[in-house]
C-alpha atoms as a PDB file:
ATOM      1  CA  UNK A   1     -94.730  43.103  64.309  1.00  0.00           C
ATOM      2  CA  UNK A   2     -94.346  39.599  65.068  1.00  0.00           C
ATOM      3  CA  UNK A   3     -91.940  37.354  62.799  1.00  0.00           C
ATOM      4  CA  UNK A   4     -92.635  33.552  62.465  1.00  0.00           C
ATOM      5  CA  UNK A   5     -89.851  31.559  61.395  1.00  0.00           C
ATOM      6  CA  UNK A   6     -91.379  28.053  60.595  1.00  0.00           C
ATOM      7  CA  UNK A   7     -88.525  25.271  59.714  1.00  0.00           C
ATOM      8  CA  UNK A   8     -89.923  21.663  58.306  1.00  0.00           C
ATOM      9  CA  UNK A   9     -88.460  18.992  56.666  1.00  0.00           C
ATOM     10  CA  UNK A  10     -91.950  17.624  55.188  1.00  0.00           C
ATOM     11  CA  UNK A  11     -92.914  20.248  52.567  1.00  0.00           C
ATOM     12  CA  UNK A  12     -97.228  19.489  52.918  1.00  0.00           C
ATOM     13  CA  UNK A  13     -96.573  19.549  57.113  1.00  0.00           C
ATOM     14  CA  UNK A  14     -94.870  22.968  56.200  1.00  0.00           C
ATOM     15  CA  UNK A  15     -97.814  24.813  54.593  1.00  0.00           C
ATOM     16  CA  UNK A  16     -99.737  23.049  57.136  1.00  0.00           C
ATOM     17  CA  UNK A  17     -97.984  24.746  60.222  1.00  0.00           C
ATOM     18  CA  UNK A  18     -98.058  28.512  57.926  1.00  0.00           C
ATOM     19  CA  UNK A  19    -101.331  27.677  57.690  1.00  0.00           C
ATOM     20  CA  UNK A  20    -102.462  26.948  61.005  1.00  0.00           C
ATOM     21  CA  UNK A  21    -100.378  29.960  62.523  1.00  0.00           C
ATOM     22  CA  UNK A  22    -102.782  31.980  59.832  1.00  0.00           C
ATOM     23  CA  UNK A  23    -105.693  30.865  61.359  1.00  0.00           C
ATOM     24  CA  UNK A  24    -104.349  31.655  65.170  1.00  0.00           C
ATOM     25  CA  UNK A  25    -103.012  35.134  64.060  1.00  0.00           C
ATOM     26  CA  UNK A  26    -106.345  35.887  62.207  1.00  0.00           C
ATOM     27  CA  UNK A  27    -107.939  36.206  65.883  1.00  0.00           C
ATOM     28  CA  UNK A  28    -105.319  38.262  67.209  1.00  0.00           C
ATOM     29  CA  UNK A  29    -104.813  42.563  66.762  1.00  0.00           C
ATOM     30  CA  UNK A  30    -101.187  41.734  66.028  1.00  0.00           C
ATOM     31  CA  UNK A  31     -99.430  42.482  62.844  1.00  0.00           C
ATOM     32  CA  UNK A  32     -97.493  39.673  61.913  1.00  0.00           C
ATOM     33  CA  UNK A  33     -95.059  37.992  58.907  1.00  0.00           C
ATOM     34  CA  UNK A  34     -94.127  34.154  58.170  1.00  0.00           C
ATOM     35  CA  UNK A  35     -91.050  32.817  56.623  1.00  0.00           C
ATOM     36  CA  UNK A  36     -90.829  29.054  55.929  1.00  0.00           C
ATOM     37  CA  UNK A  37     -88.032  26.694  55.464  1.00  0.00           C
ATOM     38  CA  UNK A  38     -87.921  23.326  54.791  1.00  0.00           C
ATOM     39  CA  UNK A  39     -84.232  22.807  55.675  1.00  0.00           C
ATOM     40  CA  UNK A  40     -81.490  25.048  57.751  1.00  0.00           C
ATOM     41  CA  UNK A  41     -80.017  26.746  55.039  1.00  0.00           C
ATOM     42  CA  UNK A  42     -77.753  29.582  54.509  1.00  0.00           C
ATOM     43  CA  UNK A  43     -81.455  31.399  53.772  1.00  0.00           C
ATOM     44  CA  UNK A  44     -82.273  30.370  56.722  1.00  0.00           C
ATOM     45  CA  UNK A  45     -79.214  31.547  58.743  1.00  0.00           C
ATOM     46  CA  UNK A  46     -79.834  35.140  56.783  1.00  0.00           C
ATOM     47  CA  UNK A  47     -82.804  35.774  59.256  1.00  0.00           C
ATOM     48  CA  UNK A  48     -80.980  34.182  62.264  1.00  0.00           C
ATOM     49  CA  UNK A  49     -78.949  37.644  61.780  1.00  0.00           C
ATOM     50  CA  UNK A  50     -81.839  39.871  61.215  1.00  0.00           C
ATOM     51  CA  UNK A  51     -82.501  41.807  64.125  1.00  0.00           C
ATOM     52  CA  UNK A  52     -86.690  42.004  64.275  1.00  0.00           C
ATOM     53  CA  UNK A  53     -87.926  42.657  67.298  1.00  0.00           C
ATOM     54  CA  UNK A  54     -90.840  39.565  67.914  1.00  0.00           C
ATOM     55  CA  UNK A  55     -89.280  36.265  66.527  1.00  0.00           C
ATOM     56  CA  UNK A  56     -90.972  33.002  66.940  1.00  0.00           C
ATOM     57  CA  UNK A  57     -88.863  30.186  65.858  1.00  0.00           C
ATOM     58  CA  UNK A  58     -90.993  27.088  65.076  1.00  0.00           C
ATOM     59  CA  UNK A  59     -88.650  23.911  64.737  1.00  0.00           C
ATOM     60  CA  UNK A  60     -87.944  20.626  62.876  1.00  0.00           C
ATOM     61  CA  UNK A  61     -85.496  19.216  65.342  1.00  0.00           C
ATOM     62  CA  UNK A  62     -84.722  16.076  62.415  1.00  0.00           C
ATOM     63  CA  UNK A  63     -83.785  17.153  59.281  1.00  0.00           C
ATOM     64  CA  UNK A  64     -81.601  16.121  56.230  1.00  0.00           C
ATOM     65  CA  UNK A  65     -78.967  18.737  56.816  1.00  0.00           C
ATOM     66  CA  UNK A  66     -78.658  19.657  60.680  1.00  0.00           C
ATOM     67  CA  UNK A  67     -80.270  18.708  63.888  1.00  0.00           C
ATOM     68  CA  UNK A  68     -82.791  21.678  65.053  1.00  0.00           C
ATOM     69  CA  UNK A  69     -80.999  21.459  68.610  1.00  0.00           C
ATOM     70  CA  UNK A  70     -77.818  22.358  67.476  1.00  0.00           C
ATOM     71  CA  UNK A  71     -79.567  25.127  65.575  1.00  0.00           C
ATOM     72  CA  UNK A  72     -81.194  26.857  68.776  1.00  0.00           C
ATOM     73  CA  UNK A  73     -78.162  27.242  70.200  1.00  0.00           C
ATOM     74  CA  UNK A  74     -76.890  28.891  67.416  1.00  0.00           C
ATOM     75  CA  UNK A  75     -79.834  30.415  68.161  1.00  0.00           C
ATOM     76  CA  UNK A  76     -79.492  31.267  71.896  1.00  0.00           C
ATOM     77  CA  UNK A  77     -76.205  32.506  71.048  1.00  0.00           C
ATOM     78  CA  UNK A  78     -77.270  35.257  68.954  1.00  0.00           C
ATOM     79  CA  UNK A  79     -80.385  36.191  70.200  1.00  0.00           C
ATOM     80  CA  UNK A  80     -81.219  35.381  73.617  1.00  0.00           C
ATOM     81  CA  UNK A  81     -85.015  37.126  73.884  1.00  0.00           C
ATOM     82  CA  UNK A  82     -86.233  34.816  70.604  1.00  0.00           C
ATOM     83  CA  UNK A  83     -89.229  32.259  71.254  1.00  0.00           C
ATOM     84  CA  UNK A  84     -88.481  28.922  70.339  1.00  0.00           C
ATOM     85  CA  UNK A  85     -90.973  25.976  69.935  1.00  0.00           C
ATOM     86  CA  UNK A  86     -89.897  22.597  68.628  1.00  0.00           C
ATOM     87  CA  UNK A  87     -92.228  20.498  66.832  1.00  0.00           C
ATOM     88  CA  UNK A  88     -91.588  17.248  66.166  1.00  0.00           C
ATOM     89  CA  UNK A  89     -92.497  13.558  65.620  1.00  0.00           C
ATOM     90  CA  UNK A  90     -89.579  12.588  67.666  1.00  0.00           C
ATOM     91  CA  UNK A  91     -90.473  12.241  71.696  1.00  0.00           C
ATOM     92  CA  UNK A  92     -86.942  10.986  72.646  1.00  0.00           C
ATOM     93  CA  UNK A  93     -85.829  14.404  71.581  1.00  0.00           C
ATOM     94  CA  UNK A  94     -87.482  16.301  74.227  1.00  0.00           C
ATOM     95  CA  UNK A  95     -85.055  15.013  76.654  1.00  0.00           C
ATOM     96  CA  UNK A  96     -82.126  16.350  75.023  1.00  0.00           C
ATOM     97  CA  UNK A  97     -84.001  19.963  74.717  1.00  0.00           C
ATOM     98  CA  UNK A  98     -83.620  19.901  78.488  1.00  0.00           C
ATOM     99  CA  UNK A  99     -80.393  18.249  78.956  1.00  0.00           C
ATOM    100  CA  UNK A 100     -78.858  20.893  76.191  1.00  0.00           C
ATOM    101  CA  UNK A 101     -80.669  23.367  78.634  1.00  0.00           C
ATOM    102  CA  UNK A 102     -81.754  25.110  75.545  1.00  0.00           C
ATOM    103  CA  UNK A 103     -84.364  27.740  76.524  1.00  0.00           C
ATOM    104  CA  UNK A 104     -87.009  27.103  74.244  1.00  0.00           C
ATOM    105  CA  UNK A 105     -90.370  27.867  75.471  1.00  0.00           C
ATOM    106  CA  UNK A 106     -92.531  24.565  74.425  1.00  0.00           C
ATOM    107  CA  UNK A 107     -91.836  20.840  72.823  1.00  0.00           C
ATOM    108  CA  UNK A 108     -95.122  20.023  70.954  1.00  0.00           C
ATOM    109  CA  UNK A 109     -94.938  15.965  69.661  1.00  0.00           C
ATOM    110  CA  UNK A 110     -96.856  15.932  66.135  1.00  0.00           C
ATOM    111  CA  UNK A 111     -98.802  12.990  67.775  1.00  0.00           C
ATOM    112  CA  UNK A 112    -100.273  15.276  69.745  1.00  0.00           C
ATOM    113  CA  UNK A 113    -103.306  18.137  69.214  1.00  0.00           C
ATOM    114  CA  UNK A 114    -100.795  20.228  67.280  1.00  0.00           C
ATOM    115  CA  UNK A 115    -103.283  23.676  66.952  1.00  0.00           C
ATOM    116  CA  UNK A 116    -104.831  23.545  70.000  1.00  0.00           C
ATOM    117  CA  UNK A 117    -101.472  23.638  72.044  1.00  0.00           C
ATOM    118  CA  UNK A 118     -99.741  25.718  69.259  1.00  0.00           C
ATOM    119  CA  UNK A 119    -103.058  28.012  69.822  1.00  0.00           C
ATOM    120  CA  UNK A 120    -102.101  28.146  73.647  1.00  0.00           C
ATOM    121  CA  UNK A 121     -98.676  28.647  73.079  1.00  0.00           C
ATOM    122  CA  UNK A 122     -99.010  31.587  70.977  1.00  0.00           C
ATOM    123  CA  UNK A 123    -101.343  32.858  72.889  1.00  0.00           C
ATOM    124  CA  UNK A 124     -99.260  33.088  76.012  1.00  0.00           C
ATOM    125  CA  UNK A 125     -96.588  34.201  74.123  1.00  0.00           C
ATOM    126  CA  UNK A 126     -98.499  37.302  73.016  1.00  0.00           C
ATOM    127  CA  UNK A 127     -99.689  38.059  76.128  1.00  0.00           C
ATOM    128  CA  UNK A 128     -96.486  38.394  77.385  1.00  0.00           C
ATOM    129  CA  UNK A 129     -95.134  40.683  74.642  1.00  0.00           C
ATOM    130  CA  UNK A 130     -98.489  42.751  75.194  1.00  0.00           C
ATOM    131  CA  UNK A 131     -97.550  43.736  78.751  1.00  0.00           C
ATOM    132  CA  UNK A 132     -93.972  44.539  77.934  1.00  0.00           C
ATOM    133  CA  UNK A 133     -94.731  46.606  75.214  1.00  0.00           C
ATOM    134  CA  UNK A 134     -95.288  49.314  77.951  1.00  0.00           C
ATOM    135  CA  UNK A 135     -91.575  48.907  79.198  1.00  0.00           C
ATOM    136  CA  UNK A 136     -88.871  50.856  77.814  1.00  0.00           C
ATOM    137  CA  UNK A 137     -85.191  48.601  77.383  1.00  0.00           C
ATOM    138  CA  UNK A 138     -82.201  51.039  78.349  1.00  0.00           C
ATOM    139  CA  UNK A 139     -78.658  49.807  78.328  1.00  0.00           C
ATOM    140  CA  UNK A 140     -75.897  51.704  79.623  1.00  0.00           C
ATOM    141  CA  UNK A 141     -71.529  50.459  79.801  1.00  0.00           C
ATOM    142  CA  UNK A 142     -72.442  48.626  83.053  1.00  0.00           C
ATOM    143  CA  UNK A 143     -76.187  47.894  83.657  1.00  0.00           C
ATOM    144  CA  UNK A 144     -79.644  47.445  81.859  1.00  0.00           C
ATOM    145  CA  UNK A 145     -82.634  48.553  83.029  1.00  0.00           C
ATOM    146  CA  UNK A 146     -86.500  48.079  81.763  1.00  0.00           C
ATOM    147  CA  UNK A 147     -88.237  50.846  82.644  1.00  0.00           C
ATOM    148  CA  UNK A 148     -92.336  50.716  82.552  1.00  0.00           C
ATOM    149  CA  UNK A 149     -93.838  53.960  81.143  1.00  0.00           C
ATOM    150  CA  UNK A 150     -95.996  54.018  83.807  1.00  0.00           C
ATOM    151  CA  UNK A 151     -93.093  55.136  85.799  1.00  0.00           C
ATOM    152  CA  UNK A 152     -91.781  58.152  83.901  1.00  0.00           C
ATOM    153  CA  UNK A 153     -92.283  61.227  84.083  1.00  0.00           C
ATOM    154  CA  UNK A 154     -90.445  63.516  82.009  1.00  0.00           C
ATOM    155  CA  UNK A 155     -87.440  62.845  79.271  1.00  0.00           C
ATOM    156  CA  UNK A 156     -85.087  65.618  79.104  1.00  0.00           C
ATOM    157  CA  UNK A 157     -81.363  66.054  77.899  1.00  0.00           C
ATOM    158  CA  UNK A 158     -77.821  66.768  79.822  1.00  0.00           C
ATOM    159  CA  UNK A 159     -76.776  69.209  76.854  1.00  0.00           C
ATOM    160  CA  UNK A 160     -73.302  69.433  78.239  1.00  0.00           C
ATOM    161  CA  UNK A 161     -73.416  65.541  78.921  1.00  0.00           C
ATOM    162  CA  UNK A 162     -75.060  64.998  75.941  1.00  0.00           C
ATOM    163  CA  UNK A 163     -77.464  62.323  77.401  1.00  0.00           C
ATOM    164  CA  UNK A 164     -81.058  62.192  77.712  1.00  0.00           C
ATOM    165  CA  UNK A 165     -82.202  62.157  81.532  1.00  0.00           C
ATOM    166  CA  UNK A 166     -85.252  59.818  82.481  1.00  0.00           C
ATOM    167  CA  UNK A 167     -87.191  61.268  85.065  1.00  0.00           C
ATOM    168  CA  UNK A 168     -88.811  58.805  87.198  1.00  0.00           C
ATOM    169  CA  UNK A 169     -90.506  59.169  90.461  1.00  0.00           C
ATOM    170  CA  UNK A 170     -87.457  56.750  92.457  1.00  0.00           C
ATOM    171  CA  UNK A 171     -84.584  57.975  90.182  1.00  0.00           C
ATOM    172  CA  UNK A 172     -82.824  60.035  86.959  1.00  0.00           C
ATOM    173  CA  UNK A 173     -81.612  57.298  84.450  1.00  0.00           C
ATOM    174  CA  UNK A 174     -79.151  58.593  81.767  1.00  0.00           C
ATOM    175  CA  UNK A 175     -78.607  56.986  78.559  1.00  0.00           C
ATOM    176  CA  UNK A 176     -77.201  57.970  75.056  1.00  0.00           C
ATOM    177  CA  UNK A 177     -80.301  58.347  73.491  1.00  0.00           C
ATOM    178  CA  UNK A 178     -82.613  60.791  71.241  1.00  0.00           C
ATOM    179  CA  UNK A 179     -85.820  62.536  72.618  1.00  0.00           C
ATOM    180  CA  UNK A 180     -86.821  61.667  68.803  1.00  0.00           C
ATOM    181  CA  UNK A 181     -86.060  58.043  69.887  1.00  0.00           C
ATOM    182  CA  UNK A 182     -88.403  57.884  72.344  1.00  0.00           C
ATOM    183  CA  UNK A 183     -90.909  60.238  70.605  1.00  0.00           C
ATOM    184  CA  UNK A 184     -91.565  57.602  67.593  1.00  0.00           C
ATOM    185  CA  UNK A 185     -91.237  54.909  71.117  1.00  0.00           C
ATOM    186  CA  UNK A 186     -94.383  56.014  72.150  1.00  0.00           C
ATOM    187  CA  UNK A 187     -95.894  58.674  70.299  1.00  0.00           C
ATOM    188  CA  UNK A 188     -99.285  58.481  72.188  1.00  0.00           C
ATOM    189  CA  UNK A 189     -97.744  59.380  75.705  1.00  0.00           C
ATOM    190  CA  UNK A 190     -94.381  60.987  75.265  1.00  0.00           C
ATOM    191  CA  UNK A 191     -95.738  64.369  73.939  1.00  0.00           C
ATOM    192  CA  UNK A 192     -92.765  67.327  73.380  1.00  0.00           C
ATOM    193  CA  UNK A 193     -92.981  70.350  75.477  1.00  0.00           C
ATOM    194  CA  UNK A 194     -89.577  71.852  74.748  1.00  0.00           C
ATOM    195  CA  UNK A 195     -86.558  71.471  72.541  1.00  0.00           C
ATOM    196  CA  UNK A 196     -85.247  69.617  75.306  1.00  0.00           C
ATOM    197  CA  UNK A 197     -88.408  67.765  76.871  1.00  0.00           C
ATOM    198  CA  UNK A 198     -90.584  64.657  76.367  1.00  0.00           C
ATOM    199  CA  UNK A 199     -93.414  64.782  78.817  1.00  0.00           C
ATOM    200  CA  UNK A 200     -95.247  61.671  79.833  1.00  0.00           C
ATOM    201  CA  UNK A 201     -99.097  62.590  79.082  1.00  0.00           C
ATOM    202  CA  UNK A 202    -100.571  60.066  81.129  1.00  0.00           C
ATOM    203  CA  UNK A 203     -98.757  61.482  84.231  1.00  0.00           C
ATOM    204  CA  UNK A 204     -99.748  65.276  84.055  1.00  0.00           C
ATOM    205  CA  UNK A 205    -102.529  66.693  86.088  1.00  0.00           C
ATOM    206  CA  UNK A 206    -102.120  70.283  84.376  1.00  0.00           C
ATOM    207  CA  UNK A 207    -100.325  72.676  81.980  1.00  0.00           C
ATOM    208  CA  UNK A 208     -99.895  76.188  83.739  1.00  0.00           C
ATOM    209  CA  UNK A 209     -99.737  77.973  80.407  1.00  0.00           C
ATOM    210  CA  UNK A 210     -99.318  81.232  81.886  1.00  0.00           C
ATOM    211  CA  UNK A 211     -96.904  80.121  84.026  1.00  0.00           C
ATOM    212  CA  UNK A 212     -94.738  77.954  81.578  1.00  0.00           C
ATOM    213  CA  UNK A 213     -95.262  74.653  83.872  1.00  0.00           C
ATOM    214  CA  UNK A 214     -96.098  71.363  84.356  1.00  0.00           C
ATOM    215  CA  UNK A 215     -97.688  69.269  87.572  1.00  0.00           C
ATOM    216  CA  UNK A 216     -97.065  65.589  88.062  1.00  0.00           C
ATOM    217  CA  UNK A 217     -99.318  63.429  90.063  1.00  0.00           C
ATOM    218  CA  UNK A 218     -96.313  63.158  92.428  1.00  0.00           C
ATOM    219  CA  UNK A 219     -96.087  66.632  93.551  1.00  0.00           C
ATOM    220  CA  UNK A 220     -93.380  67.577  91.214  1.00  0.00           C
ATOM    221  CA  UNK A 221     -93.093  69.852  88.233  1.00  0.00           C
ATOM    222  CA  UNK A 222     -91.296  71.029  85.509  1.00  0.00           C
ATOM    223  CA  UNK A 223     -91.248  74.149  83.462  1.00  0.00           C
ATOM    224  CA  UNK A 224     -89.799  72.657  80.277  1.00  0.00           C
ATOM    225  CA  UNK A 225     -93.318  74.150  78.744  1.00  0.00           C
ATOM    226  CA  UNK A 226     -92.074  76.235  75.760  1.00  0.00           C
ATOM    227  CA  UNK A 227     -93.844  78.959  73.569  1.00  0.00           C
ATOM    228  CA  UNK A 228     -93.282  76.951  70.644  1.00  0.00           C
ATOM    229  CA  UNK A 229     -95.071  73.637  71.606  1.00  0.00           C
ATOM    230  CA  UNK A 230     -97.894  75.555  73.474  1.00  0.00           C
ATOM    231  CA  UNK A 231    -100.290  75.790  70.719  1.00  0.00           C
ATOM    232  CA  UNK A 232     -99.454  71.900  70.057  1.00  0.00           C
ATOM    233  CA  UNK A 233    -100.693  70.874  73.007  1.00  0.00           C
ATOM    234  CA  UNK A 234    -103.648  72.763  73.656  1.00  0.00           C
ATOM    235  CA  UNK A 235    -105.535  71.546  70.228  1.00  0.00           C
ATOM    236  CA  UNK A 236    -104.415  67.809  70.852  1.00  0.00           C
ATOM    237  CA  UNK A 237    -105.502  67.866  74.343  1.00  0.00           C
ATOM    238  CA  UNK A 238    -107.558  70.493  75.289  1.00  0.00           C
ATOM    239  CA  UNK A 239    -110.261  70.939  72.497  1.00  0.00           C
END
């Protein structure tokens, strides 16, 4: 899901910005959800705190009530991943975007073709959340790492360190999280094979049934392959 949150002081220039981000989204596979403001209100500031996953902030920098710069580093404060485009009438502002060393990813003037570069800039911007949809975020007490999925192999859990163990073919990665949690993750390609195994599907090249294991195409294996989830298996993938 992708969240627009559209800010304009002119109320017609507002429903004119929802309305051209319509007719972007409209060519896109994405799900996505608008909000619109017409000042930077405490309504506003409510979904500043909400914690969606895919927000694009679309700006008024001049307003009645506060200066749009001052708001996106508010902003950057809280959320440091969030898009934000400014768009404006006001050139001299896009100056002090850069000496604020805000991070926002475009300055569109209202003088200029608005939907055409708005069109571009969305587009990029969903590009880029397409190809990290495939990477799983795992934060630990001292480091973060973004794992892709094409790297895993198996997920299973430390029962007496009650942590789940990402098997990947350079190294184990523990973290404090549910095989549930990266079940619903994923649930095309992390496929249970045990009460205490997650199995990347796209990485298999067999299920020994008789056996109770599982071949990589690394060379390794696993026999996490439980009576239980057998049957599972064999009618989703082996019809």
């Amino acid at each position: 899901m992708i969240d627009f949150i559209i800010v304009e002081n002119n109320t017609e220039y507002l429903k004119h910005i929802t309305s051209m981000v319509d007719k972007i989204m409209i060519k896109t596979c994405f799900e996505y959800r608008k909000k619109a403001f017409a000042e930077y209100d405490d309504k506003f500031n409510n979904y500043i705190n909400r914690n969606f996953e895919n927000k694009i902030y679309i700006l008024d920098i001049k307003t009645d009530n506060k200066n749009g710069i001052d708001v996106a580093r508010e902003i950057r404060k809280k959320d440091s991943e969030a898009i934000i485009i400014f768009l404006t009438a006001h050139e001299k502002y896009g100056n002090q975007v850069l000496k604020n060393m805000i991070e926002a990813f475009s300055f569109i003037c209202k003088k200029d073709n608005v939907e055409e570069i708005l069109e571009q800039n969305i587009f990029e911007i969903l590009n880029r959340i397409r190809k990290n949809r495939n990477i799983i975020k795992i934060e630990d007490n001292t480091s973060i790492y973004a794992i892709p999925l094409s790297k895993i192999l198996y997920i299973t859990i430390d029962s007496k360190k009650r942590k789940a163990i990402i098997k990947t073919d350079i190294k184990n990665i523990e973290c404090k999280k549910t095989l549930n949690y990266f079940e619903k993750l994923y649930p095309n390609d992390l496929i249970r094979t045990h009460k205490s195994c997650v199995v990347n599907i796209n990485r298999t090249i067999n299920f020994d049934f008789k056996n109770n294991k599982i071949y990589f195409n690394n060379n390794s294996e696993t026999e996490l392959l439980s009576k239980k989830y057998k049957e599972k298996i064999k009618e989703k993938f082996f019809k």
